[in-house]
PDB file of N, CA and C in Angstrom:
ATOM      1  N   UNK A   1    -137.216 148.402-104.718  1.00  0.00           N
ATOM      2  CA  UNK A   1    -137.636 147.021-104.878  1.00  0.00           C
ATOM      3  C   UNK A   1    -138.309 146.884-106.251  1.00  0.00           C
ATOM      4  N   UNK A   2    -138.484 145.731-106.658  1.00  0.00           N
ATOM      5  CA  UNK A   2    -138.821 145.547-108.724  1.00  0.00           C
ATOM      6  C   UNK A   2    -139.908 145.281-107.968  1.00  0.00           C
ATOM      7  N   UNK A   3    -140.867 145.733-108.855  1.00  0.00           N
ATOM      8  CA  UNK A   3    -142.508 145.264-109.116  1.00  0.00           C
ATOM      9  C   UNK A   3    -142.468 143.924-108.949  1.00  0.00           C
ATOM     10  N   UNK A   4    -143.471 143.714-108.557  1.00  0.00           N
ATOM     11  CA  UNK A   4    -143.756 141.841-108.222  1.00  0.00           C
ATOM     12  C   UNK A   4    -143.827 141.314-109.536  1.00  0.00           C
ATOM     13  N   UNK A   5    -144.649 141.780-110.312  1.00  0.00           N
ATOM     14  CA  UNK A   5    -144.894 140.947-111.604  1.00  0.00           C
ATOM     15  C   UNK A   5    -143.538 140.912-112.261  1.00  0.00           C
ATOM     16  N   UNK A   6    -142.459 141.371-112.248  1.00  0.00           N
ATOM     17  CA  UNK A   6    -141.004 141.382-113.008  1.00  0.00           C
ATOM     18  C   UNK A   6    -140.274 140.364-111.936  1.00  0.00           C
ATOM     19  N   UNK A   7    -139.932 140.647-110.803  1.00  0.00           N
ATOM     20  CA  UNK A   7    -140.103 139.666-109.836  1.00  0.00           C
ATOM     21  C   UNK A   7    -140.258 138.141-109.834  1.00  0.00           C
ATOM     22  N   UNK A   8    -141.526 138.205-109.957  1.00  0.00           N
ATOM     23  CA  UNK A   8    -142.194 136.215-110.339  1.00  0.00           C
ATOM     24  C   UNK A   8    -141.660 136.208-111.492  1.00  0.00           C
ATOM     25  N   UNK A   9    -141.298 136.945-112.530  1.00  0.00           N
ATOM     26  CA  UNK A   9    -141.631 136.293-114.120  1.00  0.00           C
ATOM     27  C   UNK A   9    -139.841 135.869-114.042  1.00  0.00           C
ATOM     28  N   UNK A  10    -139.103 136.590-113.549  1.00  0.00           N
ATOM     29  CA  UNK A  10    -137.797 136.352-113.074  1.00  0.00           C
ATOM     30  C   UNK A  10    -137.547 135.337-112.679  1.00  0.00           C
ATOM     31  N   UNK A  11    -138.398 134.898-111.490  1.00  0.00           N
ATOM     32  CA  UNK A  11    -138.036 133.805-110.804  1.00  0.00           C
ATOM     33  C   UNK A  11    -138.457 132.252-111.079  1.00  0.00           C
ATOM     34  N   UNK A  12    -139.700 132.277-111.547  1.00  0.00           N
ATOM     35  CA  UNK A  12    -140.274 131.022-112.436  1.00  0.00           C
ATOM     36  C   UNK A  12    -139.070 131.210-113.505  1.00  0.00           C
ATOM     37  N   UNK A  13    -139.058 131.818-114.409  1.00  0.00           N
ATOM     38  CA  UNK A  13    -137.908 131.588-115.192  1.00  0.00           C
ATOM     39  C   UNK A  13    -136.543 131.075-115.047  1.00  0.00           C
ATOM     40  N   UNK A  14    -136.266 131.433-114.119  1.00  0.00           N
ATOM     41  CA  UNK A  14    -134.617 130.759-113.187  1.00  0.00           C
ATOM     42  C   UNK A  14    -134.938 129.475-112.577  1.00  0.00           C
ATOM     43  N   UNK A  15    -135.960 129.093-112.407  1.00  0.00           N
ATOM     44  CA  UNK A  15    -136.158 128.042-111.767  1.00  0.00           C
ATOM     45  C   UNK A  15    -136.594 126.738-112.917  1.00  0.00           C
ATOM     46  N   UNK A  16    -137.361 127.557-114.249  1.00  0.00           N
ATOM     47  CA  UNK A  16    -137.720 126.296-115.301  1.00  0.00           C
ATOM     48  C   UNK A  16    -136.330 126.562-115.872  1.00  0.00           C
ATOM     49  N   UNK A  17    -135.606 127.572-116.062  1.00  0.00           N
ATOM     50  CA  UNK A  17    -134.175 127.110-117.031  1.00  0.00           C
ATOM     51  C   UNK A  17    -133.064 126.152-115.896  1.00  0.00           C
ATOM     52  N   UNK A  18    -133.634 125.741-114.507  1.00  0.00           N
ATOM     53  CA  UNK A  18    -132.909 124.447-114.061  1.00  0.00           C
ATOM     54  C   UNK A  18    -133.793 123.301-113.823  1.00  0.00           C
ATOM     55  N   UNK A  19    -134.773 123.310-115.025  1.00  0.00           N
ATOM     56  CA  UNK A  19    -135.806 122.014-115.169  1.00  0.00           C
ATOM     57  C   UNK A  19    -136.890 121.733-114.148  1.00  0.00           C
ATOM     58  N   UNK A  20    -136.977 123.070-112.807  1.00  0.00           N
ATOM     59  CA  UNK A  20    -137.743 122.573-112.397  1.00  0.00           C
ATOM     60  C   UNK A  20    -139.171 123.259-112.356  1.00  0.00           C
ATOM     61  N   UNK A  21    -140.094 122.197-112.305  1.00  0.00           N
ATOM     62  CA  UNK A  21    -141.763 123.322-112.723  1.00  0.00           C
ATOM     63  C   UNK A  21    -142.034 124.030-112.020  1.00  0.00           C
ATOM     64  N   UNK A  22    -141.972 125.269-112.551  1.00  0.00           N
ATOM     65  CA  UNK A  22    -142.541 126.310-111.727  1.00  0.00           C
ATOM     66  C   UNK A  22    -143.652 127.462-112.184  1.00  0.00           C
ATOM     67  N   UNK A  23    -145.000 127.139-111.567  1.00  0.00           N
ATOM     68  CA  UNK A  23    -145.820 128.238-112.108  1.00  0.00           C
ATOM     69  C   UNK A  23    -146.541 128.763-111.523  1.00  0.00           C
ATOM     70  N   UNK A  24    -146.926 130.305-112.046  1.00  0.00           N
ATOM     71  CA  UNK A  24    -147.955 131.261-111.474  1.00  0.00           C
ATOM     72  C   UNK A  24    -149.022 130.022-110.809  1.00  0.00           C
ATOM     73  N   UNK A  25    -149.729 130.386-109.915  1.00  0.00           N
ATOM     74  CA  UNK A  25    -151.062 129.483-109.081  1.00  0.00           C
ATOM     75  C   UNK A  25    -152.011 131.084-109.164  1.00  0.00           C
ATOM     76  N   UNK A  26    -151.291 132.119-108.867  1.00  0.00           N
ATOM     77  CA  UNK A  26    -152.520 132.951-108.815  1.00  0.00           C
ATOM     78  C   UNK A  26    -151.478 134.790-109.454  1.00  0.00           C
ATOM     79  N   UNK A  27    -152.232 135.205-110.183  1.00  0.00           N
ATOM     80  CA  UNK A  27    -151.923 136.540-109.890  1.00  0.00           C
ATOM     81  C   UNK A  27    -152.204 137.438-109.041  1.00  0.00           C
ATOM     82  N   UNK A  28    -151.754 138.845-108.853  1.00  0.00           N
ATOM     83  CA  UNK A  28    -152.436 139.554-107.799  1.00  0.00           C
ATOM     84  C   UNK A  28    -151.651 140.865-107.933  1.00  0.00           C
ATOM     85  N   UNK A  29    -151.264 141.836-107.794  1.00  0.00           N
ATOM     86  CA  UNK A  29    -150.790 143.485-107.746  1.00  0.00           C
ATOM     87  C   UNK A  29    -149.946 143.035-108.457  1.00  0.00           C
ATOM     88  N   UNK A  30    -150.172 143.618-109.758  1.00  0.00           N
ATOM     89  CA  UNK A  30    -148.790 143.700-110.474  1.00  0.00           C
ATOM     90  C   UNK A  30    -147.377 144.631-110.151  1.00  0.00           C
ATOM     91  N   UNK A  31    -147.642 145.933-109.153  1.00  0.00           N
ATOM     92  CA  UNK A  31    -146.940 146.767-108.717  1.00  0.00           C
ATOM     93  C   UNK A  31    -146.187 146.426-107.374  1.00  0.00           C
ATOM     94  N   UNK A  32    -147.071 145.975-106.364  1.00  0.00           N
ATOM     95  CA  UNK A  32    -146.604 145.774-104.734  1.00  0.00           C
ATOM     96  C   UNK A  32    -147.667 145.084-104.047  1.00  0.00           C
ATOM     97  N   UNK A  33    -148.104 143.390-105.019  1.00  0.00           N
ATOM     98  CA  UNK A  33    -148.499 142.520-104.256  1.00  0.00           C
ATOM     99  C   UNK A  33    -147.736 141.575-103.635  1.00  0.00           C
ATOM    100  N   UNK A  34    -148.475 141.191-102.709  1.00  0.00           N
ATOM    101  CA  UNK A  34    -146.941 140.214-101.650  1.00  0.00           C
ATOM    102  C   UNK A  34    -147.023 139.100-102.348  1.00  0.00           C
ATOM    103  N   UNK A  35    -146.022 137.934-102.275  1.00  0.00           N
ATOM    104  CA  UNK A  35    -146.197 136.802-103.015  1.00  0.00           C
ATOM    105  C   UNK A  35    -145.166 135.493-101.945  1.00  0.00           C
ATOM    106  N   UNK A  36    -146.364 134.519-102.175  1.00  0.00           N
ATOM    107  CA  UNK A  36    -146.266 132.994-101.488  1.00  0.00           C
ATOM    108  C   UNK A  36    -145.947 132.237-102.180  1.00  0.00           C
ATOM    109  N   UNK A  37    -144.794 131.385-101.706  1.00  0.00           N
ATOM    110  CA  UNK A  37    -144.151 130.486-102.746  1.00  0.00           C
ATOM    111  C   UNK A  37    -144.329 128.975-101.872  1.00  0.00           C
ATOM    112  N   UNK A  38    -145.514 128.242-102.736  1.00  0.00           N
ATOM    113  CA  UNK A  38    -145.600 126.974-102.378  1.00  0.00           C
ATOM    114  C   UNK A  38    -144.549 125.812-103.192  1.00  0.00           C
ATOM    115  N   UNK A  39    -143.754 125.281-102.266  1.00  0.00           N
ATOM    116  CA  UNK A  39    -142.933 124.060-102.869  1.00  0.00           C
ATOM    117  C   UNK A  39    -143.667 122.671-102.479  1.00  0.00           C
ATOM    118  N   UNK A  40    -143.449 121.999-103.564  1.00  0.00           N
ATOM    119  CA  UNK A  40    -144.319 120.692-103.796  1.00  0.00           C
ATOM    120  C   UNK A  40    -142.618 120.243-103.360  1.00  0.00           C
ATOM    121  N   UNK A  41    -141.954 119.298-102.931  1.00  0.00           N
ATOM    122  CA  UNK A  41    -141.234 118.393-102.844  1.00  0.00           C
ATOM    123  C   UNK A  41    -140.685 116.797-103.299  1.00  0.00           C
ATOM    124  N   UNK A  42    -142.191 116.852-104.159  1.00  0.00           N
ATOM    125  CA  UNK A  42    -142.209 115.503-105.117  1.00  0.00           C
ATOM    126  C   UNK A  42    -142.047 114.026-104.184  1.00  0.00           C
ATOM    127  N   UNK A  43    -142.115 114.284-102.202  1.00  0.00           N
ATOM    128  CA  UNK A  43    -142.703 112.980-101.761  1.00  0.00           C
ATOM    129  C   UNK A  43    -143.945 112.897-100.808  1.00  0.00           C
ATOM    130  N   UNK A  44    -144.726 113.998-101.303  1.00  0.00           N
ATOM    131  CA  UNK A  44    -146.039 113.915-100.374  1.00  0.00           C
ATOM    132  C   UNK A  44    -146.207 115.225 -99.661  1.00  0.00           C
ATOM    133  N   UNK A  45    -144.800 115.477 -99.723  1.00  0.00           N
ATOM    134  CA  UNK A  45    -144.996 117.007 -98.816  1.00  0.00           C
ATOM    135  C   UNK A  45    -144.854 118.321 -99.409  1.00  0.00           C
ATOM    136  N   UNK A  46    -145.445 119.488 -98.142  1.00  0.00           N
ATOM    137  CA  UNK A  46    -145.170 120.708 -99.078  1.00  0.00           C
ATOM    138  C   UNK A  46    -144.280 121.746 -98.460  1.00  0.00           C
ATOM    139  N   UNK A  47    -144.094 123.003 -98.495  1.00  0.00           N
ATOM    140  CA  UNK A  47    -143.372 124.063 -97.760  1.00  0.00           C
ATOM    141  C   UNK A  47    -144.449 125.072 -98.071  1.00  0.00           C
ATOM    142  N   UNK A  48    -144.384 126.320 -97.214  1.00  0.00           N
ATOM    143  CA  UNK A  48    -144.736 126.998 -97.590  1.00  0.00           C
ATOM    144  C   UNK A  48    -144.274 128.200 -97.263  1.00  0.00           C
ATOM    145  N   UNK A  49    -143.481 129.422 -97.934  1.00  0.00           N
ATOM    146  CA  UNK A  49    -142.865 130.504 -97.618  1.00  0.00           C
ATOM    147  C   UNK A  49    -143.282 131.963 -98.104  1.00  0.00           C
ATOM    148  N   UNK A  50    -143.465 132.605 -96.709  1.00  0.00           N
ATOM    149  CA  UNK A  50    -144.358 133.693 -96.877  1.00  0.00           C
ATOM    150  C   UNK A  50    -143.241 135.146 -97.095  1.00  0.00           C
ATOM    151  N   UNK A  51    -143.929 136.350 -97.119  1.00  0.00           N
ATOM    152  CA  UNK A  51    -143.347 137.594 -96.771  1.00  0.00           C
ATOM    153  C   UNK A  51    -142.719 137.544 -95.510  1.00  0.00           C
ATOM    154  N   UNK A  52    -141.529 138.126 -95.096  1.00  0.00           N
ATOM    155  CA  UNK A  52    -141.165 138.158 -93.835  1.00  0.00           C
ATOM    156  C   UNK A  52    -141.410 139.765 -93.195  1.00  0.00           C
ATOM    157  N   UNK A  53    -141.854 139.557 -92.128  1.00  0.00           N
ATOM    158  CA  UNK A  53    -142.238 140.703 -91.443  1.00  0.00           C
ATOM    159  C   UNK A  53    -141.242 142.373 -91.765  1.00  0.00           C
ATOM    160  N   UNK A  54    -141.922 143.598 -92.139  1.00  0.00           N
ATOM    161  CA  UNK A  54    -140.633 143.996 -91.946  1.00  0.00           C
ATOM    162  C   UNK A  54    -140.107 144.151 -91.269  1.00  0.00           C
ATOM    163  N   UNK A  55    -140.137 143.888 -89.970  1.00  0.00           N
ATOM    164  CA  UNK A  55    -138.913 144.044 -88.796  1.00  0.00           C
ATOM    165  C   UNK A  55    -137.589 142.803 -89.631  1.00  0.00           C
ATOM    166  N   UNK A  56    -138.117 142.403 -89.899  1.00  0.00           N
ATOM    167  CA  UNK A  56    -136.910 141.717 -90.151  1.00  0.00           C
ATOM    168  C   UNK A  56    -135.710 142.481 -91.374  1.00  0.00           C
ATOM    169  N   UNK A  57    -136.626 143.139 -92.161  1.00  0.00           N
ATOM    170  CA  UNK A  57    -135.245 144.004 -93.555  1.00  0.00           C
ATOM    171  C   UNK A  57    -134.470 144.875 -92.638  1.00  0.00           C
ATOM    172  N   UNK A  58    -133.639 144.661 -92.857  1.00  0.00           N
ATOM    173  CA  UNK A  58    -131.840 145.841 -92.430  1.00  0.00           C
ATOM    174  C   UNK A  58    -132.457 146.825 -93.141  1.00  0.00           C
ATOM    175  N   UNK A  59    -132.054 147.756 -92.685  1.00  0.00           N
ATOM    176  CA  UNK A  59    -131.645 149.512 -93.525  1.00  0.00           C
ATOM    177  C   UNK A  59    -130.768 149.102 -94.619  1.00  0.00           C
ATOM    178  N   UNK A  60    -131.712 149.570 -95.719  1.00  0.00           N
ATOM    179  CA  UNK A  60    -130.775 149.287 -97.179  1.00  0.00           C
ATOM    180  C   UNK A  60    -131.453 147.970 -97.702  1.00  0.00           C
ATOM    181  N   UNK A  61    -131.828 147.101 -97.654  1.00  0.00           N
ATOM    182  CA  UNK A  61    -132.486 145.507 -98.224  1.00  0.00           C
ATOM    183  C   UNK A  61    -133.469 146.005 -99.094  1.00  0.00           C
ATOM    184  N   UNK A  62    -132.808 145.830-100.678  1.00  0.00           N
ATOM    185  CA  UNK A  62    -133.510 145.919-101.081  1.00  0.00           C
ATOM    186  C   UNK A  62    -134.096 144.754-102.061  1.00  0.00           C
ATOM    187  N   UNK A  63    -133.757 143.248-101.418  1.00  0.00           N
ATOM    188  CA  UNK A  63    -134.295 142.009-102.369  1.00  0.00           C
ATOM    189  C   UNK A  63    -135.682 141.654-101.404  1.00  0.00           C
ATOM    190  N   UNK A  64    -136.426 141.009-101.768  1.00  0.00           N
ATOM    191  CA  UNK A  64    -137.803 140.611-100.912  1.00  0.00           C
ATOM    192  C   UNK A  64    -136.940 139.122-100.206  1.00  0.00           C
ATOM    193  N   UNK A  65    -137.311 139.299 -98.952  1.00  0.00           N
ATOM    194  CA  UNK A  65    -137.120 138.316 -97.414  1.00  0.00           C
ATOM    195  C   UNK A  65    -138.270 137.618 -97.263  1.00  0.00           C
ATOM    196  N   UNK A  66    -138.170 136.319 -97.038  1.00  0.00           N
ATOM    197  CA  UNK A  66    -139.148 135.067 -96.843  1.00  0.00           C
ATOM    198  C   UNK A  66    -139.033 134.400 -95.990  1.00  0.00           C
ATOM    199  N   UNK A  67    -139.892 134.695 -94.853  1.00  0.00           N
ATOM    200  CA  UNK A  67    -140.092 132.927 -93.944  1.00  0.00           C
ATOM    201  C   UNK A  67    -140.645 132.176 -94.340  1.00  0.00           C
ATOM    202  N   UNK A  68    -140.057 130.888 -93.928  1.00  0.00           N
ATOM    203  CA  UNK A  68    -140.681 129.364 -93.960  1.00  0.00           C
ATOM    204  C   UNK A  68    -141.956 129.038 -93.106  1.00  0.00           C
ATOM    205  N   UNK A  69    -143.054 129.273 -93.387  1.00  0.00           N
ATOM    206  CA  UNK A  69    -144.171 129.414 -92.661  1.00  0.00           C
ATOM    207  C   UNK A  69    -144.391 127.409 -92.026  1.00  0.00           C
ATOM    208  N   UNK A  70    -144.109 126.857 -93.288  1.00  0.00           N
ATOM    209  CA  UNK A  70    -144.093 125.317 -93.172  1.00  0.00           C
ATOM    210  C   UNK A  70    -143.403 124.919 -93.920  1.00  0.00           C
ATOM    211  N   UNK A  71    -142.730 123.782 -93.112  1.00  0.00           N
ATOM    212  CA  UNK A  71    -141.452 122.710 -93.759  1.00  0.00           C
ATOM    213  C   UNK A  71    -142.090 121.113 -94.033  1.00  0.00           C
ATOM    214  N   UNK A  72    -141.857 120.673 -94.939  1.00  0.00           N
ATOM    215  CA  UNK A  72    -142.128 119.666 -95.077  1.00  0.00           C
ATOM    216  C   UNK A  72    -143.434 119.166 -94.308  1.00  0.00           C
ATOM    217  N   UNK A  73    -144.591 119.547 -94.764  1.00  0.00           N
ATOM    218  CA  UNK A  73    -146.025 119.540 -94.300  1.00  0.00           C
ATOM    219  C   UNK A  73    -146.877 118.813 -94.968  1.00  0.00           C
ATOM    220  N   UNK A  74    -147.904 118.072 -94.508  1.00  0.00           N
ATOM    221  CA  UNK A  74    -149.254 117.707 -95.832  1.00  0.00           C
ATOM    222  C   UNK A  74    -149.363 118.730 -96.443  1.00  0.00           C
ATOM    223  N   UNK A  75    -149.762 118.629 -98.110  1.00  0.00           N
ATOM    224  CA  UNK A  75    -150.183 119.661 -98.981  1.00  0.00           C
ATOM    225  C   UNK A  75    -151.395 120.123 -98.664  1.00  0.00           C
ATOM    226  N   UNK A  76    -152.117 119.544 -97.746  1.00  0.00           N
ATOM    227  CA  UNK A  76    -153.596 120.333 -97.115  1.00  0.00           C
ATOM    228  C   UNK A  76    -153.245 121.556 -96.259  1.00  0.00           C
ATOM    229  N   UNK A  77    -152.128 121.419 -95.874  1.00  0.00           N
ATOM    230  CA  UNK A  77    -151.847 122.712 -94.660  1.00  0.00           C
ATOM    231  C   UNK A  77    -151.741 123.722 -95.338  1.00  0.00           C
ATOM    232  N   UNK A  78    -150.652 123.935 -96.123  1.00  0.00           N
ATOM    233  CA  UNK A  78    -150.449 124.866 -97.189  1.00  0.00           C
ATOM    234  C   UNK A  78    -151.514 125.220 -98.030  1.00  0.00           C
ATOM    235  N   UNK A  79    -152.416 124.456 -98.581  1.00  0.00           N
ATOM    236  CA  UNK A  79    -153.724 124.873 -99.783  1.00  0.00           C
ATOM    237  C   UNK A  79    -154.534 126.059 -98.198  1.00  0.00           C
ATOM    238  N   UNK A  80    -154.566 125.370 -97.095  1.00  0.00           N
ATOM    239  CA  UNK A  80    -155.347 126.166 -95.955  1.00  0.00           C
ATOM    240  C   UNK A  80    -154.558 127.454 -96.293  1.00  0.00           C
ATOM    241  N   UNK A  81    -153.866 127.482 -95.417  1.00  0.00           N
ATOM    242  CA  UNK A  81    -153.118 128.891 -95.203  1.00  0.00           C
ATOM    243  C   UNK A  81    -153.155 129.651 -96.502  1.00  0.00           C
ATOM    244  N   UNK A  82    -152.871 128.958 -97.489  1.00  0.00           N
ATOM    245  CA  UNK A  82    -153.311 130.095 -98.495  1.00  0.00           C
ATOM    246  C   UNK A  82    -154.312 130.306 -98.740  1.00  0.00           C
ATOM    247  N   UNK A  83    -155.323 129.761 -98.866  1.00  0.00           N
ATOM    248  CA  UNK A  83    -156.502 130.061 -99.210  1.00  0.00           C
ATOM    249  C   UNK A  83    -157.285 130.942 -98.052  1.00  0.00           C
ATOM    250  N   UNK A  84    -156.666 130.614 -96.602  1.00  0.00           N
ATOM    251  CA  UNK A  84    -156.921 131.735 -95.782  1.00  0.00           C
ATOM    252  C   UNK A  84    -156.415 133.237 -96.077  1.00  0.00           C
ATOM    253  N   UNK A  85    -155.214 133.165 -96.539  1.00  0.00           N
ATOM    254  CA  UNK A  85    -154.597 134.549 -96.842  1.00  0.00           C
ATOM    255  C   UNK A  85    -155.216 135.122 -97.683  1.00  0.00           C
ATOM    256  N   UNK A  86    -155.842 134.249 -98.865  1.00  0.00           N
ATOM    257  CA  UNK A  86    -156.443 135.104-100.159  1.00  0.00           C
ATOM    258  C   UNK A  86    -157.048 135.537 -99.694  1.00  0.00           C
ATOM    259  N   UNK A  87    -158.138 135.304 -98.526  1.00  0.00           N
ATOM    260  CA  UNK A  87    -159.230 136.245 -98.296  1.00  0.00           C
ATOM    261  C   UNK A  87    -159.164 137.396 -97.246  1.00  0.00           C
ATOM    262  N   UNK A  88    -158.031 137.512 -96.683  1.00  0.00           N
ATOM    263  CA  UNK A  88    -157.042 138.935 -96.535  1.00  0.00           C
ATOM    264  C   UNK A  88    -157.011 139.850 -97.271  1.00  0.00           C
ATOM    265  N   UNK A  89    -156.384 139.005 -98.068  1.00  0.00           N
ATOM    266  CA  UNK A  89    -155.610 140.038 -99.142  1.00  0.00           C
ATOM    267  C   UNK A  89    -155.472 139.296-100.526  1.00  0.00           C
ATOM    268  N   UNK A  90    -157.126 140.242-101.345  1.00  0.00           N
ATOM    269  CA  UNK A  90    -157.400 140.047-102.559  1.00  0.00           C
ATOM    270  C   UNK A  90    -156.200 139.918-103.321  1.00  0.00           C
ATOM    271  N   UNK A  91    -155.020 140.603-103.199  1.00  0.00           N
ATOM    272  CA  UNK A  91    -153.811 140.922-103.983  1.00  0.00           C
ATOM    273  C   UNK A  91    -152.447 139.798-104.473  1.00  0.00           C
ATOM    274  N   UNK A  92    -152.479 138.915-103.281  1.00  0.00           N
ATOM    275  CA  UNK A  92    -151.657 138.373-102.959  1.00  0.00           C
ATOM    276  C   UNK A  92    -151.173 137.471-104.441  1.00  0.00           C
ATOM    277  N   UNK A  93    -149.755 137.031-104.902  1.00  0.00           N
ATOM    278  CA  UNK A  93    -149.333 136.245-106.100  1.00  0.00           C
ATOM    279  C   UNK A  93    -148.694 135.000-105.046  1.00  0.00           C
ATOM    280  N   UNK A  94    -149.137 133.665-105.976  1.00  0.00           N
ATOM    281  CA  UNK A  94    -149.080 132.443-105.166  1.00  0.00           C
ATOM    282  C   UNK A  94    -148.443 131.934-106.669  1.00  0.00           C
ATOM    283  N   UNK A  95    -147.106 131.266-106.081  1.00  0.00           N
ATOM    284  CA  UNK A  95    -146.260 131.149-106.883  1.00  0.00           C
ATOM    285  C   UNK A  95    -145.888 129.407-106.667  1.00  0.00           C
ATOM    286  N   UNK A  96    -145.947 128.536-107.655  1.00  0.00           N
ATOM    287  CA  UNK A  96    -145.998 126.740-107.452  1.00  0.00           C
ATOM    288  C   UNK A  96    -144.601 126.286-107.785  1.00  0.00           C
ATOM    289  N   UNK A  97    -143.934 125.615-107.052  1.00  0.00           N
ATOM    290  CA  UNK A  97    -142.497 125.578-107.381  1.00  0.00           C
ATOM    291  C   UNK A  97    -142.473 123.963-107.113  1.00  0.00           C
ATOM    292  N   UNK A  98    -142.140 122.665-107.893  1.00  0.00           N
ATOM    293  CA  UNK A  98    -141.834 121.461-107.807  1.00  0.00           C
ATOM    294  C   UNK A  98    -140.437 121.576-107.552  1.00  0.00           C
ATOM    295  N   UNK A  99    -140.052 120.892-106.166  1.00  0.00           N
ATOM    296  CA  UNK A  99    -138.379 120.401-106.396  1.00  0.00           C
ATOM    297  C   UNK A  99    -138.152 119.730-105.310  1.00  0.00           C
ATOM    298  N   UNK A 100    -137.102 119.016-104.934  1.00  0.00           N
ATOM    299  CA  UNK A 100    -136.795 117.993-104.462  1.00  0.00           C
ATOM    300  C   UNK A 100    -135.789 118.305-102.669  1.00  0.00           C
ATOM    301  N   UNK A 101    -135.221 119.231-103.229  1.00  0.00           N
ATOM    302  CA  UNK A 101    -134.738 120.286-101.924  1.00  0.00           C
ATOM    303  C   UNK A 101    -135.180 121.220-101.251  1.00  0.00           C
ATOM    304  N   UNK A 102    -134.714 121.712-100.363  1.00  0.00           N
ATOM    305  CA  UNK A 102    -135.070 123.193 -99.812  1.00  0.00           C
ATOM    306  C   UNK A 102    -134.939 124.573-100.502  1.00  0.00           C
ATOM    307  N   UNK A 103    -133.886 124.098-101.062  1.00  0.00           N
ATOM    308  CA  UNK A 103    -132.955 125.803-101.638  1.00  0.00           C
ATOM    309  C   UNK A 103    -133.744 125.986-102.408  1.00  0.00           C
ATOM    310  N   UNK A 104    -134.650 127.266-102.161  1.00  0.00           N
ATOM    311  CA  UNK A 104    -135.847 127.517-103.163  1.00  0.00           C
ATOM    312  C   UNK A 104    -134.878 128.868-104.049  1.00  0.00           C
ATOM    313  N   UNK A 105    -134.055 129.648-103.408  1.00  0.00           N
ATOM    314  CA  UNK A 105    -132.987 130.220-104.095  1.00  0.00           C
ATOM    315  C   UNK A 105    -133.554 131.557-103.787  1.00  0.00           C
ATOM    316  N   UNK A 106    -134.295 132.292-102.625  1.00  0.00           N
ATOM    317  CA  UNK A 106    -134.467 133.287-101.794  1.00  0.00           C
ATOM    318  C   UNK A 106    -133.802 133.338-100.407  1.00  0.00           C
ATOM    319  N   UNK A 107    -133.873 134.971-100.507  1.00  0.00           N
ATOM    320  CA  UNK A 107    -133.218 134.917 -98.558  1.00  0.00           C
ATOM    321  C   UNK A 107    -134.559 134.807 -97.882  1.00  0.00           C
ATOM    322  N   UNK A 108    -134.037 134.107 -96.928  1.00  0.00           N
ATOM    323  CA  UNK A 108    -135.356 133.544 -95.552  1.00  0.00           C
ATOM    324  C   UNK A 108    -134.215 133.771 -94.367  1.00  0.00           C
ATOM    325  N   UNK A 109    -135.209 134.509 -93.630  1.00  0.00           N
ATOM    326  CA  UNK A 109    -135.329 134.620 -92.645  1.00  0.00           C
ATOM    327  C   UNK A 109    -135.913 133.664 -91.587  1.00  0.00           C
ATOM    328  N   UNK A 110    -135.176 133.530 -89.838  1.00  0.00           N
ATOM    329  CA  UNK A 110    -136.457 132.629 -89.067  1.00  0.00           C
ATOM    330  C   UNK A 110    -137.307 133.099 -89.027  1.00  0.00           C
ATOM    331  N   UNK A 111    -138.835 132.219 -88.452  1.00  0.00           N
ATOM    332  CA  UNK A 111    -139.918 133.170 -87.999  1.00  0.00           C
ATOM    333  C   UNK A 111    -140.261 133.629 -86.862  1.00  0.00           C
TER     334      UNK A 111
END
């Protein structure tokens, strides 16, 4: 699996070279911190998609798997839950993604 920090810098990048804003909200393990990707949706609502358990990776998976923790939610739910997680886990990278769809352009898993 790539280091997280090569990871995010990857993925904000693929996501501003198709115009849409996407930025670091927090750093955290540059080596093997987990990372939360909050989508703003641009009409009030948010998503929020976490690590997926590993029961869920097959033998052999080696891209990072995401559940949809919340779909189309107030942006208060999401600021909660993360801000609950930070204090878990000092480590964690919280990643801000504006866009208008779902297809955040990761595999997800149900939860």
């Amino acid at each position: 699996m790539f280091r997280t920090d090569l990871w995010v810098a990857a993925f904000v990048r693929r996501h501003n070279d198709l115009g849409q804003i996407c930025v670091v909200v927090r750093r955290g393990d540059p080596i093997a911190g987990q990372i939360f990707i909050e989508v703003d949706h641009l009409n009030g609502t948010a998503s929020l998609l976490t690590p997926a358990p590993a029961t869920a990776r097959a033998e052999g998976d080696e891209d990072r798997i995401f559940v949809r923790r919340f779909s189309s939610v107030e942006p208060k739910q999401v600021a909660e839950r993360v801000a609950r997680e930070i204090g878990y886990d000092p480590d964690l990278w919280v990643i801000s993604l504006e866009m208008r769809g779902n297809e955040v352009g990761v595999t997800e898993v149900g939860a």
